[in-house]
C-alpha atoms as a PDB file:
ATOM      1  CA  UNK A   1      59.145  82.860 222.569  1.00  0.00           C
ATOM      2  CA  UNK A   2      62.770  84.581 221.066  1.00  0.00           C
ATOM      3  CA  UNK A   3      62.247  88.098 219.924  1.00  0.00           C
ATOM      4  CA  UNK A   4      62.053  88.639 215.864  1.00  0.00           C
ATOM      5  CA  UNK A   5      65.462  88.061 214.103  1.00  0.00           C
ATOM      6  CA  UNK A   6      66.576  90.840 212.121  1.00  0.00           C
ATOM      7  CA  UNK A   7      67.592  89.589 208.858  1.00  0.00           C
ATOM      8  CA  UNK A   8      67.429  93.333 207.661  1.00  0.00           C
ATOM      9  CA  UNK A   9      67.206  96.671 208.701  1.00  0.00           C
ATOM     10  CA  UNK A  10      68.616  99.928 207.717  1.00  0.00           C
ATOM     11  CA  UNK A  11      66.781 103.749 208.249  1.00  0.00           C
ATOM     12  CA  UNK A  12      63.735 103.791 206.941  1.00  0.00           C
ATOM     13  CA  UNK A  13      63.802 100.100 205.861  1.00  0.00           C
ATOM     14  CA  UNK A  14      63.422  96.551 208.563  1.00  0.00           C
ATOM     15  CA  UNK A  15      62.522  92.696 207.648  1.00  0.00           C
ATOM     16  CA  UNK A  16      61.844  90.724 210.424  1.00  0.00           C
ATOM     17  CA  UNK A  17      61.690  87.067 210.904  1.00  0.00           C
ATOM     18  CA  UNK A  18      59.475  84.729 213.302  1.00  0.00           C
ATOM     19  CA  UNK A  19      60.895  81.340 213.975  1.00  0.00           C
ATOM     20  CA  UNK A  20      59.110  79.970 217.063  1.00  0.00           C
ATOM     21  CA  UNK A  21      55.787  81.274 217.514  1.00  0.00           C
ATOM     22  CA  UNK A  22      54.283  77.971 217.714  1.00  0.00           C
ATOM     23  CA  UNK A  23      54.749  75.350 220.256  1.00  0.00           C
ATOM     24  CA  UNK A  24      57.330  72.302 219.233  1.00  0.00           C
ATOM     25  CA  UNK A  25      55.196  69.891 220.144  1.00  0.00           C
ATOM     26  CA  UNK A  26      55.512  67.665 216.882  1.00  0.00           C
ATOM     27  CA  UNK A  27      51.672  68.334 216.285  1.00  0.00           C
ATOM     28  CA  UNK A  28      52.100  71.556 213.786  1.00  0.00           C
ATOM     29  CA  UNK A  29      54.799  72.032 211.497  1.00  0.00           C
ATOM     30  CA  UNK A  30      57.388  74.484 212.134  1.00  0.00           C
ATOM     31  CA  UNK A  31      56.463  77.963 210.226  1.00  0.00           C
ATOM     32  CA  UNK A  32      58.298  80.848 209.811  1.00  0.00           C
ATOM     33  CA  UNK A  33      56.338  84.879 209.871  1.00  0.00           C
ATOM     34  CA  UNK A  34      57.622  87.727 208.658  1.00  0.00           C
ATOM     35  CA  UNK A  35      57.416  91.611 208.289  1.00  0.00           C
ATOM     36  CA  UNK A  36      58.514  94.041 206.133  1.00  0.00           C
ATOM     37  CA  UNK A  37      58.527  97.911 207.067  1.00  0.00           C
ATOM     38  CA  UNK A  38      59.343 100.374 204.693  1.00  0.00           C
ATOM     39  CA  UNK A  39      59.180 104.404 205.900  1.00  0.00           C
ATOM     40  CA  UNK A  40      56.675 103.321 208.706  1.00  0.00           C
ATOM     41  CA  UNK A  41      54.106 101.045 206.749  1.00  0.00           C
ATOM     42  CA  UNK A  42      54.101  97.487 206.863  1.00  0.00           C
ATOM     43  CA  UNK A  43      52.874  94.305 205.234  1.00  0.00           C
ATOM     44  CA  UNK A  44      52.942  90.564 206.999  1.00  0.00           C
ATOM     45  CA  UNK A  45      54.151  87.519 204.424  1.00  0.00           C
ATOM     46  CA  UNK A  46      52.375  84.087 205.236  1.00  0.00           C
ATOM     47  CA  UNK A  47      51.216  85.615 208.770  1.00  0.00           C
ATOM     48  CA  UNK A  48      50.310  82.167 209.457  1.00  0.00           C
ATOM     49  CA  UNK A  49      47.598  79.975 211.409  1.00  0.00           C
ATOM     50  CA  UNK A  50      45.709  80.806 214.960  1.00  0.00           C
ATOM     51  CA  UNK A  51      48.874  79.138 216.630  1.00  0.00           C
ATOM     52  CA  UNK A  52      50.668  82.307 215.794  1.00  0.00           C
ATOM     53  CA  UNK A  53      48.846  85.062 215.450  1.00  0.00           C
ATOM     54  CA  UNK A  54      49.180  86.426 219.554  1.00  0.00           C
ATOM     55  CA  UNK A  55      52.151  86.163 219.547  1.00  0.00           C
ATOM     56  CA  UNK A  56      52.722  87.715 216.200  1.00  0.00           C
ATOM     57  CA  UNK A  57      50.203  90.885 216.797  1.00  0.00           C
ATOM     58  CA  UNK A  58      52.263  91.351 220.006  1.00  0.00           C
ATOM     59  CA  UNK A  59      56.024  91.344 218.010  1.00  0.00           C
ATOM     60  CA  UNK A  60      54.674  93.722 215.749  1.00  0.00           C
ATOM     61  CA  UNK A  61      53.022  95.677 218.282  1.00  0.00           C
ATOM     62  CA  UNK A  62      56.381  96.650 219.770  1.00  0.00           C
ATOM     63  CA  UNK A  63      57.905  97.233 216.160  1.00  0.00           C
ATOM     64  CA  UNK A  64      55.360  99.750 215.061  1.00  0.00           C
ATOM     65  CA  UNK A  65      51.553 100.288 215.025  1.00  0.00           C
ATOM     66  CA  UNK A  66      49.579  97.263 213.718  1.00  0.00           C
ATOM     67  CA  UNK A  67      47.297  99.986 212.061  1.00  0.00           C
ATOM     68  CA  UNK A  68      49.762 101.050 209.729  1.00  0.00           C
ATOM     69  CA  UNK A  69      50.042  97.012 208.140  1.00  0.00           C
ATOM     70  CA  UNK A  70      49.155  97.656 204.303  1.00  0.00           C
ATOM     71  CA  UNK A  71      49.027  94.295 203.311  1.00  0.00           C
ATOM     72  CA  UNK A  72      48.934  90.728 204.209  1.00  0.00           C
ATOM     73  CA  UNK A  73      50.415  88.911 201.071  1.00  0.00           C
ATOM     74  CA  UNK A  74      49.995  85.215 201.199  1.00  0.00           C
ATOM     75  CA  UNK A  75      52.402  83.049 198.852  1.00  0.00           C
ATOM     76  CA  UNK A  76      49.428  80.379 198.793  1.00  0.00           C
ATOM     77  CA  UNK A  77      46.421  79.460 200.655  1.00  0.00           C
ATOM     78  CA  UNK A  78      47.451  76.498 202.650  1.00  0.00           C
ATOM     79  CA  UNK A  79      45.897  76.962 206.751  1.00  0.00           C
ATOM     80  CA  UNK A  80      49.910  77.490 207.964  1.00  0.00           C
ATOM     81  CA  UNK A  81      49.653  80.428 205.887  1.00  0.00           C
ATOM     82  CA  UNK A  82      46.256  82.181 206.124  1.00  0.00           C
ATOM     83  CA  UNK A  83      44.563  80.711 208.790  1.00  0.00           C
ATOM     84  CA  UNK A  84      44.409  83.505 211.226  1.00  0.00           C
ATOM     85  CA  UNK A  85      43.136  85.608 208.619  1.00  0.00           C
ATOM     86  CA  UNK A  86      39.971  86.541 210.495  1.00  0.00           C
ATOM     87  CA  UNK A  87      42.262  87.813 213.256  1.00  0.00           C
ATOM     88  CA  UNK A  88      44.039  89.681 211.217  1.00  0.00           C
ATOM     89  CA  UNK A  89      41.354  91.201 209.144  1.00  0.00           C
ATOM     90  CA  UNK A  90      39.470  91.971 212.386  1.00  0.00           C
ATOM     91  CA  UNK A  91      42.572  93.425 214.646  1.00  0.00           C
ATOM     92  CA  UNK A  92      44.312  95.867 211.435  1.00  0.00           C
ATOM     93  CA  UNK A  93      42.509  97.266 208.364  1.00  0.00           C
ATOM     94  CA  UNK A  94      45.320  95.238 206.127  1.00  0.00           C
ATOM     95  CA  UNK A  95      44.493  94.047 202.657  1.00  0.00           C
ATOM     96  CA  UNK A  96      45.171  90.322 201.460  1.00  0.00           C
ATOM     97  CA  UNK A  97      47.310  90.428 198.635  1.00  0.00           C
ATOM     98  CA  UNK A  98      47.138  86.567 196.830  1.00  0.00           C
ATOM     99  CA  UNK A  99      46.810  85.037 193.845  1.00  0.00           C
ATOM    100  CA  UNK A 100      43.431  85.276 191.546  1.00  0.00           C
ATOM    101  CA  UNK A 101      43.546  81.368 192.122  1.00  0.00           C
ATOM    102  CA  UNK A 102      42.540  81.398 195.538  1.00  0.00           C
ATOM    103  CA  UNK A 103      40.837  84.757 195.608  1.00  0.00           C
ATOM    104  CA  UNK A 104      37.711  83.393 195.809  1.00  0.00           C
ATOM    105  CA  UNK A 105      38.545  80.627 198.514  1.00  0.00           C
ATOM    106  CA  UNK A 106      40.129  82.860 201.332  1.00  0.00           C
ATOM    107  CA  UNK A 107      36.819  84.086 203.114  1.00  0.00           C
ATOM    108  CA  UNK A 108      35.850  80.373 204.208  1.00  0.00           C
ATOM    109  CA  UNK A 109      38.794  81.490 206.595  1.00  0.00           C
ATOM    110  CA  UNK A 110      36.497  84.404 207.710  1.00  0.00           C
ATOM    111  CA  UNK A 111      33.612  85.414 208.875  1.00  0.00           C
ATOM    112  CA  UNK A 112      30.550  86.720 206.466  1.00  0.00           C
ATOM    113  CA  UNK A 113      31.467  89.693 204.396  1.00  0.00           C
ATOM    114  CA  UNK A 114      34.692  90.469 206.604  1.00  0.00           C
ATOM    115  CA  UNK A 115      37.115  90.001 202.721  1.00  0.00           C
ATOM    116  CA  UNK A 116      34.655  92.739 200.788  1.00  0.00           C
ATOM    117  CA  UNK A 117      36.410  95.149 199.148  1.00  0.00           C
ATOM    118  CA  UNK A 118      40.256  93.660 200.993  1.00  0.00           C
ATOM    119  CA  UNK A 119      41.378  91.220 198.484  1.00  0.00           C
ATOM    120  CA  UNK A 120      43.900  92.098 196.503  1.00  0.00           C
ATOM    121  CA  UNK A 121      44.127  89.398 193.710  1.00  0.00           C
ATOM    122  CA  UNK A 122      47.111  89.076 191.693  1.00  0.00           C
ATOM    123  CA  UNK A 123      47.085  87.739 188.095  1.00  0.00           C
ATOM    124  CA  UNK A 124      49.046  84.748 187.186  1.00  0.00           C
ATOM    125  CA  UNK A 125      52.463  87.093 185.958  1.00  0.00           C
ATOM    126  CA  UNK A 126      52.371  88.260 189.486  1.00  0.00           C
ATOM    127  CA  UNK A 127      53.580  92.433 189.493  1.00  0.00           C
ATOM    128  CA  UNK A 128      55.225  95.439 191.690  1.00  0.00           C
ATOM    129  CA  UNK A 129      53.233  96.014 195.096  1.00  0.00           C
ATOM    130  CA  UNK A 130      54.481  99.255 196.399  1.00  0.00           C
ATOM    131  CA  UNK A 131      55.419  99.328 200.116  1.00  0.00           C
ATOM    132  CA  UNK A 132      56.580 103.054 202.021  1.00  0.00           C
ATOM    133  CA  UNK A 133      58.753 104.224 199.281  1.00  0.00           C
ATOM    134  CA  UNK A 134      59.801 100.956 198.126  1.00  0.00           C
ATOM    135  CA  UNK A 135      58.163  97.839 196.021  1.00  0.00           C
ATOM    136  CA  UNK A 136      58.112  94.312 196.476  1.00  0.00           C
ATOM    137  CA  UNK A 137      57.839  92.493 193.447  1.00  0.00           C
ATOM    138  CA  UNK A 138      55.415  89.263 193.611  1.00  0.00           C
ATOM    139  CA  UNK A 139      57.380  86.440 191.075  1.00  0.00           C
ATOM    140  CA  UNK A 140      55.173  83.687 189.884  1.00  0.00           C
ATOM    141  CA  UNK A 141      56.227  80.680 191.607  1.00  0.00           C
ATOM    142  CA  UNK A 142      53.125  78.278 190.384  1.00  0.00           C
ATOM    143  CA  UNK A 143      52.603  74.720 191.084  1.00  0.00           C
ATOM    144  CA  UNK A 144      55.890  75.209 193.972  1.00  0.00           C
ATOM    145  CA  UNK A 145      53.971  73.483 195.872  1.00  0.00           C
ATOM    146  CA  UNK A 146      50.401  75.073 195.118  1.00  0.00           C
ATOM    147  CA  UNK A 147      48.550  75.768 191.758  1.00  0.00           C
ATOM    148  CA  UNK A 148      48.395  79.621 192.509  1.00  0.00           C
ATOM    149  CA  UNK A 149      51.516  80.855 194.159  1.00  0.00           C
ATOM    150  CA  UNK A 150      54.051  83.528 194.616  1.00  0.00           C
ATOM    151  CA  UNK A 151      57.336  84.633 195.395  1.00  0.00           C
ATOM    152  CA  UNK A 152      58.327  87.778 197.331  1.00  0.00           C
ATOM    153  CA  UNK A 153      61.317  89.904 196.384  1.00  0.00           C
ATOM    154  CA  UNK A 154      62.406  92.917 198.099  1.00  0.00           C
ATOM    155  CA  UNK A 155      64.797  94.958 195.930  1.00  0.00           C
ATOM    156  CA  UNK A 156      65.533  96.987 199.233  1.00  0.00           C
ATOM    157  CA  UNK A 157      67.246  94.194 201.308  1.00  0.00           C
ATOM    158  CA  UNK A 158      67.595  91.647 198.413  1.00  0.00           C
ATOM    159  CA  UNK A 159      65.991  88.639 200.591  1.00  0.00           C
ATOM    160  CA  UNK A 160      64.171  86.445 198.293  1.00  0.00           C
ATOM    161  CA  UNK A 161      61.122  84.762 200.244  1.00  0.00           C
ATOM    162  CA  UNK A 162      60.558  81.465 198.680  1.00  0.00           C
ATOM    163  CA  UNK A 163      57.405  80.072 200.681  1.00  0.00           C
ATOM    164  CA  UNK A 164      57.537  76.442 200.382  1.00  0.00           C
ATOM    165  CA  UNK A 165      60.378  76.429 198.257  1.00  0.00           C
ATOM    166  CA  UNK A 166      64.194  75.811 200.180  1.00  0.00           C
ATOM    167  CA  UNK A 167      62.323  74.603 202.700  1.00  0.00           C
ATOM    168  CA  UNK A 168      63.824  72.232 205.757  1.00  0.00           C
ATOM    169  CA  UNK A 169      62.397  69.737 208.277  1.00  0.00           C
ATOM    170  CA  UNK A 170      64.332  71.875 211.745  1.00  0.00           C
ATOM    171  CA  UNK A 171      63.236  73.005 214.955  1.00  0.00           C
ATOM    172  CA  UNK A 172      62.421  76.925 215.113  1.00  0.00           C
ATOM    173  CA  UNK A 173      65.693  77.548 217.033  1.00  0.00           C
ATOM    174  CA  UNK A 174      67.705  75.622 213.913  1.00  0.00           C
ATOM    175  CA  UNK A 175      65.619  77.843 211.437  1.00  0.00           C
ATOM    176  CA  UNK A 176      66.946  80.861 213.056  1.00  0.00           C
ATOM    177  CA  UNK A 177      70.536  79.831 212.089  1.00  0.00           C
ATOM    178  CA  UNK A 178      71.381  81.011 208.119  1.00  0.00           C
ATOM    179  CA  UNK A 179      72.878  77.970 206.140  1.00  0.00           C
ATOM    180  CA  UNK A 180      75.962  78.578 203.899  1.00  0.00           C
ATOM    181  CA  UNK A 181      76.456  75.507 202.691  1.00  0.00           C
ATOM    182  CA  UNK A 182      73.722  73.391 201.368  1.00  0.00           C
ATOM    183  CA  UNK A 183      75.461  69.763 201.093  1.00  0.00           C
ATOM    184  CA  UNK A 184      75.182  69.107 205.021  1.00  0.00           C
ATOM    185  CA  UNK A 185      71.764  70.398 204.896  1.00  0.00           C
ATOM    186  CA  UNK A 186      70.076  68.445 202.497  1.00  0.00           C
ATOM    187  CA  UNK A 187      68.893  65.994 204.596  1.00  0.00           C
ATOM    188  CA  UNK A 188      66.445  67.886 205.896  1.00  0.00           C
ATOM    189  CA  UNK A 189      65.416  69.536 202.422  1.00  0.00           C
ATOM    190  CA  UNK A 190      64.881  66.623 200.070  1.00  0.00           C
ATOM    191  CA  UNK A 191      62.151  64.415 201.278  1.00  0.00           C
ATOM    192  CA  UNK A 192      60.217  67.573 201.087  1.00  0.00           C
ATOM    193  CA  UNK A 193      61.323  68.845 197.538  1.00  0.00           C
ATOM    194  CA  UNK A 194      60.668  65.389 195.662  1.00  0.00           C
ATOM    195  CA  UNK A 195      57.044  65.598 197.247  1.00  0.00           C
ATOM    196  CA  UNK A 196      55.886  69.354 197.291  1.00  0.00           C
ATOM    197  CA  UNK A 197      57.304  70.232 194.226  1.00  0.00           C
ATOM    198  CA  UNK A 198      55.107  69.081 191.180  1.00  0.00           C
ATOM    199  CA  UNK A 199      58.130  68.782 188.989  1.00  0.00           C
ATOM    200  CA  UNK A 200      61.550  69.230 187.509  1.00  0.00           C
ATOM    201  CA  UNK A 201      59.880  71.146 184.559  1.00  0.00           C
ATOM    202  CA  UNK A 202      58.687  73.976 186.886  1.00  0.00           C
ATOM    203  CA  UNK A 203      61.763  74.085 189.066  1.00  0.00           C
ATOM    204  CA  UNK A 204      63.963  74.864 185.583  1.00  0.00           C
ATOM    205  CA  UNK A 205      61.507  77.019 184.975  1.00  0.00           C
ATOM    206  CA  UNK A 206      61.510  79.336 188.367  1.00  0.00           C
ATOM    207  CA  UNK A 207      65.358  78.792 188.515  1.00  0.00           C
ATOM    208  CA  UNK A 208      66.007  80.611 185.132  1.00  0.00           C
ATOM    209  CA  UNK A 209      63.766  83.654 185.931  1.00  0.00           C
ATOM    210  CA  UNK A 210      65.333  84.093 189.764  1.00  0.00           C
ATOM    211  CA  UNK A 211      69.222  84.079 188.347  1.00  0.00           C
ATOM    212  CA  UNK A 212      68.329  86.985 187.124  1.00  0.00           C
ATOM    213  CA  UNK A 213      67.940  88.372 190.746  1.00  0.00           C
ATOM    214  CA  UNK A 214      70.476  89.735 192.718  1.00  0.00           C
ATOM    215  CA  UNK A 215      69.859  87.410 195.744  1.00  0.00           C
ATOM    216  CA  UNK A 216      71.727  88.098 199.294  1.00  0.00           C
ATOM    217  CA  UNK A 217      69.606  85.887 201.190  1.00  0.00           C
ATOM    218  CA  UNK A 218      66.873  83.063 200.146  1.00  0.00           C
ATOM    219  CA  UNK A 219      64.049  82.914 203.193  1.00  0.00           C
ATOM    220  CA  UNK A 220      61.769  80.161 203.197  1.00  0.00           C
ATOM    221  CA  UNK A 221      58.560  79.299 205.067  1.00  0.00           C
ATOM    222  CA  UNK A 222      59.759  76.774 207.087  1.00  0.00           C
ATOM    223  CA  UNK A 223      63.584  76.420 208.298  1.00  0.00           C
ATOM    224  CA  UNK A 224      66.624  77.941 208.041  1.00  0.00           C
ATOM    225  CA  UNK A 225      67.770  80.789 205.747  1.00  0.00           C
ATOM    226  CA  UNK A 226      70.188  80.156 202.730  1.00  0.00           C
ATOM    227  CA  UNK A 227      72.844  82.803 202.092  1.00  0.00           C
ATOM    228  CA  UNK A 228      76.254  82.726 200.659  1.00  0.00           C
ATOM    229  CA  UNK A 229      77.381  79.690 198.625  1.00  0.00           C
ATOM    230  CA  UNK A 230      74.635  78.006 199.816  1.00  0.00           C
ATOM    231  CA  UNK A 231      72.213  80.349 196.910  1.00  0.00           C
ATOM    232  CA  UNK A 232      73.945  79.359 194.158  1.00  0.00           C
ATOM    233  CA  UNK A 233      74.482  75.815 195.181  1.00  0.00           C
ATOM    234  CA  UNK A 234      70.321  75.507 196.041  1.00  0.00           C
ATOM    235  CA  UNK A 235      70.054  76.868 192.388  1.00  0.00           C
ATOM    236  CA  UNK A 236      71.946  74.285 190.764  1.00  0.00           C
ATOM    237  CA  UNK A 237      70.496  71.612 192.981  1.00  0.00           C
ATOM    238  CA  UNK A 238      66.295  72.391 192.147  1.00  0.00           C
ATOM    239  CA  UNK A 239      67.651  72.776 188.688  1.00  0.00           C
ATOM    240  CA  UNK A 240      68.119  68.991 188.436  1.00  0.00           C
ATOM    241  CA  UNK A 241      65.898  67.658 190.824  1.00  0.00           C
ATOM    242  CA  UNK A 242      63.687  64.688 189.841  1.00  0.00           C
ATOM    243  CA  UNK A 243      60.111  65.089 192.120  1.00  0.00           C
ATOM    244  CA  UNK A 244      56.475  65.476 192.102  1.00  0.00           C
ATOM    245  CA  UNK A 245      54.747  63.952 189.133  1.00  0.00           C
ATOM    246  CA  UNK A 246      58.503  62.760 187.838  1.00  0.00           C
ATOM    247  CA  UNK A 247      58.516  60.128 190.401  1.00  0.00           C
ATOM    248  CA  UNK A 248      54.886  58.687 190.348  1.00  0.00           C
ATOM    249  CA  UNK A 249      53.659  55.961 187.403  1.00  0.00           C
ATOM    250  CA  UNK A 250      50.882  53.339 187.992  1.00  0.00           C
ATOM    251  CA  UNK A 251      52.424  51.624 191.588  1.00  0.00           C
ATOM    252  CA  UNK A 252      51.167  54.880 192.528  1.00  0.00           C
ATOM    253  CA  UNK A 253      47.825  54.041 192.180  1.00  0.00           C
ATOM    254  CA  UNK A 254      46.599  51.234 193.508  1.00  0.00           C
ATOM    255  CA  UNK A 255      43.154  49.740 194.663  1.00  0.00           C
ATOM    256  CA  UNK A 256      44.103  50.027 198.463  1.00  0.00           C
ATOM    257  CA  UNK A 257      44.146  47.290 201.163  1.00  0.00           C
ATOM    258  CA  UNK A 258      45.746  48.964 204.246  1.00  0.00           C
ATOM    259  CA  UNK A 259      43.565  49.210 207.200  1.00  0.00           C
ATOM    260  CA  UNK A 260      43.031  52.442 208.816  1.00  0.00           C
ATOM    261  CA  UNK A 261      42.194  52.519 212.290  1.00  0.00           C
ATOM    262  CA  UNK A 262      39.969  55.114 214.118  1.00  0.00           C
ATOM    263  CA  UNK A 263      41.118  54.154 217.661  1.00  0.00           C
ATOM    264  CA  UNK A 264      44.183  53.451 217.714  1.00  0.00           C
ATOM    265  CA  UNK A 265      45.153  56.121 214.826  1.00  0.00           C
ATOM    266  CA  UNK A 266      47.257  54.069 212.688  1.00  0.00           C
ATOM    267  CA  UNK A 267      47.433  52.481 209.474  1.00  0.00           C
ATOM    268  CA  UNK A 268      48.018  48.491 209.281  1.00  0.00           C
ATOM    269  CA  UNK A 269      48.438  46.373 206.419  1.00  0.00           C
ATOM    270  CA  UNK A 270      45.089  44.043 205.917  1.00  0.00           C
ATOM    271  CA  UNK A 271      45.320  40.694 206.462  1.00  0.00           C
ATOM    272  CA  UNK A 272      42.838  39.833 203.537  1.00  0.00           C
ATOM    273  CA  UNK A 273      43.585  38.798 200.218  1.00  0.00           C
ATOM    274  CA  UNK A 274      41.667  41.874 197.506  1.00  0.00           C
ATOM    275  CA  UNK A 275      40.967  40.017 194.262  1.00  0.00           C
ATOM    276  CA  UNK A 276      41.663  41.890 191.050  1.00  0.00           C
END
């Protein structure tokens, strides 16, 4: 595992990213961790499933005290994100910070009662969480990819943490590498972006409130980093995207006749004929 990449740090202030805490064996997606510290108190964003979370608790154990993490704020409920929760919950006296949405789904992560009174849920116009002597403001980012979800601002560093939005399809050692330009990279991005996001609507939606941001770096869940030209080009490039719901009509949905196979684990056409 590579030590944490600073992607900020000044006096009293540090965000730290986690690339590879998972192993790249093509049987988990590759997720990116972070941490904020502001004055000495801390807060994880996505923290992340059981793959990570030893290797995570360790990183931040060498940063500064896990019992001084304030918060574990969660863009979205999906198991990449919150699935160590338990651990977490058990090993620091953190709070969950996530959306009202999912507020009442998070403990089937836990054990019995281990969420009373450490939910933090956040209404649907998100709000100002304050860290140390600083804030982070929670942006709504809904239905990017998941019904409840947020965005994470930090006015300190001016990294904008996007979840699964800006998202690529790299290798943890690729994701540690900041992207400039985004033309070269879309390869990886777009497959994802016509499918996650629910559509264009939303993504002119999100991209009109975050111009109003003064962005130095976009940080995503999984992949690289945008900065530079590479913000302003993403921008302009989610602003026009065609995906999610755009793309579907009734080919879509369709009595099926593919055969799934429990040994073999694959999916073959049938050779029967279905009538109507």
């Amino acid at each position: 595992m590579s030590p944490p990449i600073e992607i900020y740090r000044d006096r009293h202030h540090a965000c730290l990213m986690f690339t590879d805490l998972i192993e790249e064996d093509g049987q988990a997606v590759q997720a990116n961790q972070f941490l904020i510290v502001d004055h000495g108190t801390g807060a994880v964003l996505d923290p992340g499933g059981n793959l990570a979370f030893n290797e995570m608790y360790l990183s931040i154990s060498r940063e500064f005290s896990p019992q001084r993490l304030s918060y574990l704020i969660a863009s979205h409920a999906d198991p990449d994100i919150i699935a160590s929760l338990d651990r977490w919950l058990t090993s620091t006296p953190a709070k969950l910070v996530i959306s009202r949405v999912w507020e009442r789904f998070v403990p089937h992560f836990t054990k019995v009662g281990k969420t009373d009174g450490r939910i933090i849920g956040v209404p649907d116009g998100g709000g100002r969480l304050p860290l140390g002597e600083s804030e982070l403001w929670l942006l709504p980012a809904h239905f990017m990819h998941a019904e409840g979800n947020f965005h994470f601002y930090d006015p300190v560093s001016r990294i904008l943490f996007t979840g699964d939005l800006g998202v690529s399809m790299t290798s943890g050692a690729d994701a540690a590498r900041p992207v400039t330009r985004l033309q070269p990279h879309l390869p990886r991005m777009e497959g994802f972006h016509r499918r996650y996001m629910v559509s264009n609507k939303i993504l002119r939606l999100w991209t009109r409130m975050a111009r109003q941001l003064d962005i130095s770096m976009i940080v995503p869940q999984h992949g690289a980093p945008l900065q530079g030209a590479a913000i302003g080009e993403f921008m302009d490039w989610i602003e026009n995207l065609m995906c999610g719901v755009d793309l579907f009509d009734d080919r879509s949905y369709q009595l099926p006749t593919a055969v799934i196979d429990g040994q073999s684990l694959q999916t073959r056409p049938s050779l029967r004929v279905v009538n109507a």
